[in-house]
C-alpha atoms as a PDB file:
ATOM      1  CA  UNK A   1      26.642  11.580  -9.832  1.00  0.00           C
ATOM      2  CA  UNK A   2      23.212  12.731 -11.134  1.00  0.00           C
ATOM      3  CA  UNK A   3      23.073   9.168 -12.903  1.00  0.00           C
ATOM      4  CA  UNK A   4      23.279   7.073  -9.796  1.00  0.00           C
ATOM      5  CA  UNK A   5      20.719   9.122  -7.677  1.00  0.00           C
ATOM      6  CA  UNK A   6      18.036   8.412 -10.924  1.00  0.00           C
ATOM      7  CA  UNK A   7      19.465   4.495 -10.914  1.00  0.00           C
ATOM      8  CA  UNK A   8      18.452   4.627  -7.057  1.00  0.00           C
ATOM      9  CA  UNK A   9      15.161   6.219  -7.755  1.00  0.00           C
ATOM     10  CA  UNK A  10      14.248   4.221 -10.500  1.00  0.00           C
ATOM     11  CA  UNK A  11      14.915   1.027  -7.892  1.00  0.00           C
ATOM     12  CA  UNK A  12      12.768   2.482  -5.481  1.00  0.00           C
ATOM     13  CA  UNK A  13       9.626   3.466  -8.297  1.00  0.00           C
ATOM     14  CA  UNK A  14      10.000  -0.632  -9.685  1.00  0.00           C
ATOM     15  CA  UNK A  15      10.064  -1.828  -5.838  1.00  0.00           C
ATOM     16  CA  UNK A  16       7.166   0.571  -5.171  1.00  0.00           C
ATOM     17  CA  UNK A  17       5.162  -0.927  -8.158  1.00  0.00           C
ATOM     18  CA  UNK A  18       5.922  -4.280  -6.908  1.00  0.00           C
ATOM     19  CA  UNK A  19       5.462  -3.370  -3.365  1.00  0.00           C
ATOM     20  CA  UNK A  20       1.733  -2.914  -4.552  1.00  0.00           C
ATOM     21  CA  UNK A  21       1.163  -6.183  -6.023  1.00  0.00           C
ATOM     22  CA  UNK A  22       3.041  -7.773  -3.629  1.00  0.00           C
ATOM     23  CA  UNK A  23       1.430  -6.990   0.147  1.00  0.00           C
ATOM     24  CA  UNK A  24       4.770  -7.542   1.824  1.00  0.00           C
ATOM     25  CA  UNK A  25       6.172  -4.624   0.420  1.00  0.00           C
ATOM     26  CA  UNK A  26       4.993  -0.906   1.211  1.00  0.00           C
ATOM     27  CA  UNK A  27       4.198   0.047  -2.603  1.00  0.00           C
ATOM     28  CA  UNK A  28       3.473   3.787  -2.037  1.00  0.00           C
ATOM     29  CA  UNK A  29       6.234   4.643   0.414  1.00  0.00           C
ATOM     30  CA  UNK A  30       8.712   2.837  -1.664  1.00  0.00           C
ATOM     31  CA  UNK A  31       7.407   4.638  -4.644  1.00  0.00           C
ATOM     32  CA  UNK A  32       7.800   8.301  -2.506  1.00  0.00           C
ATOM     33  CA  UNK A  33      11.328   7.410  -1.403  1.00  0.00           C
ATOM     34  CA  UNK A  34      12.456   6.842  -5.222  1.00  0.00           C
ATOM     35  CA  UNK A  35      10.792  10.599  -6.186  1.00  0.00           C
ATOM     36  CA  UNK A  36      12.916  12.056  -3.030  1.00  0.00           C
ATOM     37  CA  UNK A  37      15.789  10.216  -4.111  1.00  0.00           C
ATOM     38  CA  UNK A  38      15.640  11.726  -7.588  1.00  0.00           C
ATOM     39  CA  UNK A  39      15.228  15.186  -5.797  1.00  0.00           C
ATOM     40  CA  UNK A  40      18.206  15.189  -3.818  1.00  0.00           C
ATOM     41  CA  UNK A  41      20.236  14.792  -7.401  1.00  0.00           C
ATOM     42  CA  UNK A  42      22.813  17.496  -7.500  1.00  0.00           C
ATOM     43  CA  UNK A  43      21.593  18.900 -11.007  1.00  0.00           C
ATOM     44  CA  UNK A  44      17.634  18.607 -10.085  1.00  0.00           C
ATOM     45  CA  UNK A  45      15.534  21.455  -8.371  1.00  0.00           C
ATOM     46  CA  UNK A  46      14.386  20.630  -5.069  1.00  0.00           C
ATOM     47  CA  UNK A  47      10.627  20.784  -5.314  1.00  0.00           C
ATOM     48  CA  UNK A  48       9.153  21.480  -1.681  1.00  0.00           C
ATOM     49  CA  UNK A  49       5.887  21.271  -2.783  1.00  0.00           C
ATOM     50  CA  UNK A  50       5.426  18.446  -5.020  1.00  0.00           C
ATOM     51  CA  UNK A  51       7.262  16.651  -2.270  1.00  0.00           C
ATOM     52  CA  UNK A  52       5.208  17.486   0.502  1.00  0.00           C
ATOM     53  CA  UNK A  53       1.622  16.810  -1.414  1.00  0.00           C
ATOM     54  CA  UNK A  54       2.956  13.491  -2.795  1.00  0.00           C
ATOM     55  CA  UNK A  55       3.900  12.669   0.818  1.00  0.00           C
ATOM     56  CA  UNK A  56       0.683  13.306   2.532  1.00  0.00           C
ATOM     57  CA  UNK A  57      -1.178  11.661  -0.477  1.00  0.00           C
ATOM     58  CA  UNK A  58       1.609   8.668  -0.068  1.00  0.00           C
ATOM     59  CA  UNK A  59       0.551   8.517   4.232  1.00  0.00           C
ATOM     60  CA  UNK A  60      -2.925   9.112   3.325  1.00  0.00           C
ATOM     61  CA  UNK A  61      -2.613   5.744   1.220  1.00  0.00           C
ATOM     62  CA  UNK A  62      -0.902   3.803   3.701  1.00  0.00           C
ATOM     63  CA  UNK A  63      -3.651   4.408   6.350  1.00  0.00           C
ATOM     64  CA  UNK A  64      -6.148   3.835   4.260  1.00  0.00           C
ATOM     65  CA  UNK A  65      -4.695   0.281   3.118  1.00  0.00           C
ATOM     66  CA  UNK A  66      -4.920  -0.930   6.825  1.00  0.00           C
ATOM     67  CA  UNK A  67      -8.038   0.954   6.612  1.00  0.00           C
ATOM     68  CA  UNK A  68     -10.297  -0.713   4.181  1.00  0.00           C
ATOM     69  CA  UNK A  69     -10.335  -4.698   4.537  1.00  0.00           C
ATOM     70  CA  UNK A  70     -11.796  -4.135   7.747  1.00  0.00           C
ATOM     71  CA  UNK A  71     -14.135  -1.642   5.953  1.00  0.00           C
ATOM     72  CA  UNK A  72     -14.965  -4.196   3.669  1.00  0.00           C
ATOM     73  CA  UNK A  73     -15.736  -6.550   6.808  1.00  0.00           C
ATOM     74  CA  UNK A  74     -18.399  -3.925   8.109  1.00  0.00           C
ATOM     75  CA  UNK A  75     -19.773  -3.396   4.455  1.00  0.00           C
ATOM     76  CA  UNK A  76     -20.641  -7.433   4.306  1.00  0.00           C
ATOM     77  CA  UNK A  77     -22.138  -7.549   8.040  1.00  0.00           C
ATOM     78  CA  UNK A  78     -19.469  -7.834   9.968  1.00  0.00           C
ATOM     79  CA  UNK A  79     -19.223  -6.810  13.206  1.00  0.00           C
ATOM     80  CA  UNK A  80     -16.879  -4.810  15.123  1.00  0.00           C
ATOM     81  CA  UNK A  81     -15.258  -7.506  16.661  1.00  0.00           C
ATOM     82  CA  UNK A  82     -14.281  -8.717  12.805  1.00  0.00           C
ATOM     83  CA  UNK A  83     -13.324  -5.246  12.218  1.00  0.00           C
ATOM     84  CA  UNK A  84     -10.952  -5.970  14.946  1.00  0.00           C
ATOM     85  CA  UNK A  85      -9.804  -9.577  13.657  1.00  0.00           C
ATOM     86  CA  UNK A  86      -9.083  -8.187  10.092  1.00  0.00           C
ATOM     87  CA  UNK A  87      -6.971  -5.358  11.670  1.00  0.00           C
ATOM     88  CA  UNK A  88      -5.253  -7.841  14.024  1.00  0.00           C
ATOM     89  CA  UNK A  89      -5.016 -10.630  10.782  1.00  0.00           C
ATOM     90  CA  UNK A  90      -3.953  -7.528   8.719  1.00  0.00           C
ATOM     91  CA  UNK A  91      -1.005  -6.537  10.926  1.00  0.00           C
ATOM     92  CA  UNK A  92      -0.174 -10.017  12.511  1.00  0.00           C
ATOM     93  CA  UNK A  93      -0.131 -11.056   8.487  1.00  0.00           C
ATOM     94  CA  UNK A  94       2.634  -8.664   8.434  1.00  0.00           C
ATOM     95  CA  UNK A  95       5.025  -9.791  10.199  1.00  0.00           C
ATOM     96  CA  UNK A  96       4.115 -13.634   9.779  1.00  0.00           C
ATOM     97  CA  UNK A  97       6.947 -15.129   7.515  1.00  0.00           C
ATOM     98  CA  UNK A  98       4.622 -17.158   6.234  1.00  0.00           C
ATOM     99  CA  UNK A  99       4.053 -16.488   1.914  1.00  0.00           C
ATOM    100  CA  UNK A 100       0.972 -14.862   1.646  1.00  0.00           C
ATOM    101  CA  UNK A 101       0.032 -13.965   5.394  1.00  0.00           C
ATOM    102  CA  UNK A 102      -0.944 -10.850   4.509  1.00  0.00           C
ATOM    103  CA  UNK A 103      -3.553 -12.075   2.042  1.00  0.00           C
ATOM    104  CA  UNK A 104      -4.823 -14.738   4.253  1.00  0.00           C
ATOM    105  CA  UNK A 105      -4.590 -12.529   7.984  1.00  0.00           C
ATOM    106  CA  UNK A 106      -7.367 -10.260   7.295  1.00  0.00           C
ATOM    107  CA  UNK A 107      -9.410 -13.171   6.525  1.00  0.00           C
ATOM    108  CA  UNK A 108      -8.900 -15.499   9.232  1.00  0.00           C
ATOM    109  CA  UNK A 109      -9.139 -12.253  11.504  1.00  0.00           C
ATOM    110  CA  UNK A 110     -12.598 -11.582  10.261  1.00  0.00           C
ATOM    111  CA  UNK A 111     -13.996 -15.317  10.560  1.00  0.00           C
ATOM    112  CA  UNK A 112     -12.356 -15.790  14.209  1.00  0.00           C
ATOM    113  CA  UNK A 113     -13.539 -12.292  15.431  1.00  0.00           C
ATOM    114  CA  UNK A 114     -17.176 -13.335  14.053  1.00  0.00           C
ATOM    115  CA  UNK A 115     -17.061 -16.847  15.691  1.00  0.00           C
ATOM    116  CA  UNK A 116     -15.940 -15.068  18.932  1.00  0.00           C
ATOM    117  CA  UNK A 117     -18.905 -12.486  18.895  1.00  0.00           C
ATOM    118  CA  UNK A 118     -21.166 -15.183  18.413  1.00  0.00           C
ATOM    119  CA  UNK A 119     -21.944 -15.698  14.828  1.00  0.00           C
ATOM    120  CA  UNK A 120     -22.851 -18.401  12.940  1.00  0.00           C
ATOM    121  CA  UNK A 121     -20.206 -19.566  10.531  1.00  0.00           C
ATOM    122  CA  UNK A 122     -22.495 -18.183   7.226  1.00  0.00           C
ATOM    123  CA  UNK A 123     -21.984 -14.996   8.476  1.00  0.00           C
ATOM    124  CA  UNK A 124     -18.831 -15.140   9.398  1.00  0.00           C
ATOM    125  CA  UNK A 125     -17.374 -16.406   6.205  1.00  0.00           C
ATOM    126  CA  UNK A 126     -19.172 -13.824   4.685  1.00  0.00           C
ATOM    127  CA  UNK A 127     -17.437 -10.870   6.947  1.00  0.00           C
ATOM    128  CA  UNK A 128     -14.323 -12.673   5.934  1.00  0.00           C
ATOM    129  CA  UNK A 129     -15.462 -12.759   2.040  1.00  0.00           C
ATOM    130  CA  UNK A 130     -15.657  -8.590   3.103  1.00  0.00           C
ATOM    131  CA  UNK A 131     -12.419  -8.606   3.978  1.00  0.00           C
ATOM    132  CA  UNK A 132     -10.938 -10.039   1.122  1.00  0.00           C
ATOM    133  CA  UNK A 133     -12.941  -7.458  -1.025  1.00  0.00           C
ATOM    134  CA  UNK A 134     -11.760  -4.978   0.880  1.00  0.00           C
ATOM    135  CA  UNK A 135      -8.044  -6.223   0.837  1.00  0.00           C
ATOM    136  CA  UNK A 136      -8.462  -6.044  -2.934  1.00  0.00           C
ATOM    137  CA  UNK A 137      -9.890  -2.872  -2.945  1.00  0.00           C
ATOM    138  CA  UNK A 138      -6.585  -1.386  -1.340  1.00  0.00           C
ATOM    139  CA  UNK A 139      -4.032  -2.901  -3.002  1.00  0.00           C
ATOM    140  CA  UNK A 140      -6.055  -1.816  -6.169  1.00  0.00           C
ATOM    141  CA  UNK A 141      -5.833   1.600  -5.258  1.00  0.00           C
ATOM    142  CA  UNK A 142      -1.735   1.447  -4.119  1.00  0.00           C
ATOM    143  CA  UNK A 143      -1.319   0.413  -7.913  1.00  0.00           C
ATOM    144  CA  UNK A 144      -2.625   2.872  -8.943  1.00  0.00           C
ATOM    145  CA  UNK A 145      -1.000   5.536  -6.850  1.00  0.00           C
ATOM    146  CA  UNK A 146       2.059   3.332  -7.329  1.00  0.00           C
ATOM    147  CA  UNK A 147       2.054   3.847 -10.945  1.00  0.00           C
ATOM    148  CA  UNK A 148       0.753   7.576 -10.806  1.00  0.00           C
ATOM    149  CA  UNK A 149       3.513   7.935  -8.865  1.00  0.00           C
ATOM    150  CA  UNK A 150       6.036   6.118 -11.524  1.00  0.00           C
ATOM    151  CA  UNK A 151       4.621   8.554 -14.108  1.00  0.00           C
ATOM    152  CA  UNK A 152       5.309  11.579 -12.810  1.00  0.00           C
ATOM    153  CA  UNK A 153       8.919  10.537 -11.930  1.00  0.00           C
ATOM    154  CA  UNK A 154       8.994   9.236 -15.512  1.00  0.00           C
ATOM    155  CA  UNK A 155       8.049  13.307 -16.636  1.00  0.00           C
ATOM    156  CA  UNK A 156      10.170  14.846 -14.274  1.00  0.00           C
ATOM    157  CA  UNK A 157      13.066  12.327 -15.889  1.00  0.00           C
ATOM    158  CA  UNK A 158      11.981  13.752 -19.039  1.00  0.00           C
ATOM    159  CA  UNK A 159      12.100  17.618 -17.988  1.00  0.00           C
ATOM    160  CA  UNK A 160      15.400  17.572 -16.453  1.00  0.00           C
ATOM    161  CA  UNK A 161      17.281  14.705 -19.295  1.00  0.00           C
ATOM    162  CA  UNK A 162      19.681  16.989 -20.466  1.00  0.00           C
ATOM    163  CA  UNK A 163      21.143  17.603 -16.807  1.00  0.00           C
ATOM    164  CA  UNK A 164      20.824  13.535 -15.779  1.00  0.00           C
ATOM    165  CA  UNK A 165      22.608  12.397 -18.837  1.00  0.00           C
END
């Protein structure tokens, strides 16, 4: 039994690493659902704790990955109107079935919220360029948390192989 709730929760840490390079998959919260999985094996202590902080660090990660493109708009001179069209490209991205929407939203939401306010296309291109950093920037740091999070599953494995196998 113990062996299918780890083949589960090693699914769920792979798709959460690829969830992170891919921005059509939630990397993190894929990632968090593989370390709950392996928790709720029979032979494995329930750890309250370690579950709880790797949640709130696995929502605080989330947030901030709809967060930070539009950051990254403001930080290149956008405006709050591109702030806007990133977060509206970001999410509209999303749900667009279209292969690589998600990359491409947040930047035509930046340039057609800075056309709308007014700007000259220079300026909006660069708020868009912003964007794109910033878009970077956040899948960067779900990697990482991605594969922090893969680790630490991987030494928990370790810890408790004599009651898995």
């Amino acid at each position: 039994m113990d062996i299918i709730f780890f083949s589960i929760a090693a699914f769920f840490m792979l798709l959460g690493i690829l969830g992170s390079i891919l921005p059509v998959l939630p990397g993190v919260p894929f990632s968090w659902l593989g370390l709950l999985i392996f928790y709720l094996a029979p032979s494995v202590p329930f750890n309250y704790w370690f579950l709880g902080i790797s949640l709130a660090v696995a929502i605080l990660i989330y947030v901030l990955e709809l967060v930070i493109p539009a950051i990254g708009t403001k930080r290149f001179g956008g405006t709050k109107a591109g702030m806007i069209g990133t977060t509206i490209g970001l999410i509209a991205g999303i749900f667009t079935p279209i292969p690589f929407a998600i990359l491409i939203g947040p930047i035509v939401g930046a340039f057609i919220g800075e056309m709308i306010n007014k700007s000259d296309s220079k300026s909006a291109l660069k708020a868009a360029f912003g964007s794109f950093i910033g878009f970077l920037a956040s899948s960067f740091m779900e990697f990482m948390v991605s594969l922090i999070f893969l680790i630490l599953f991987l030494m928990k494995c370790w810890n408790y192989k004599e009651l898995i196998f």
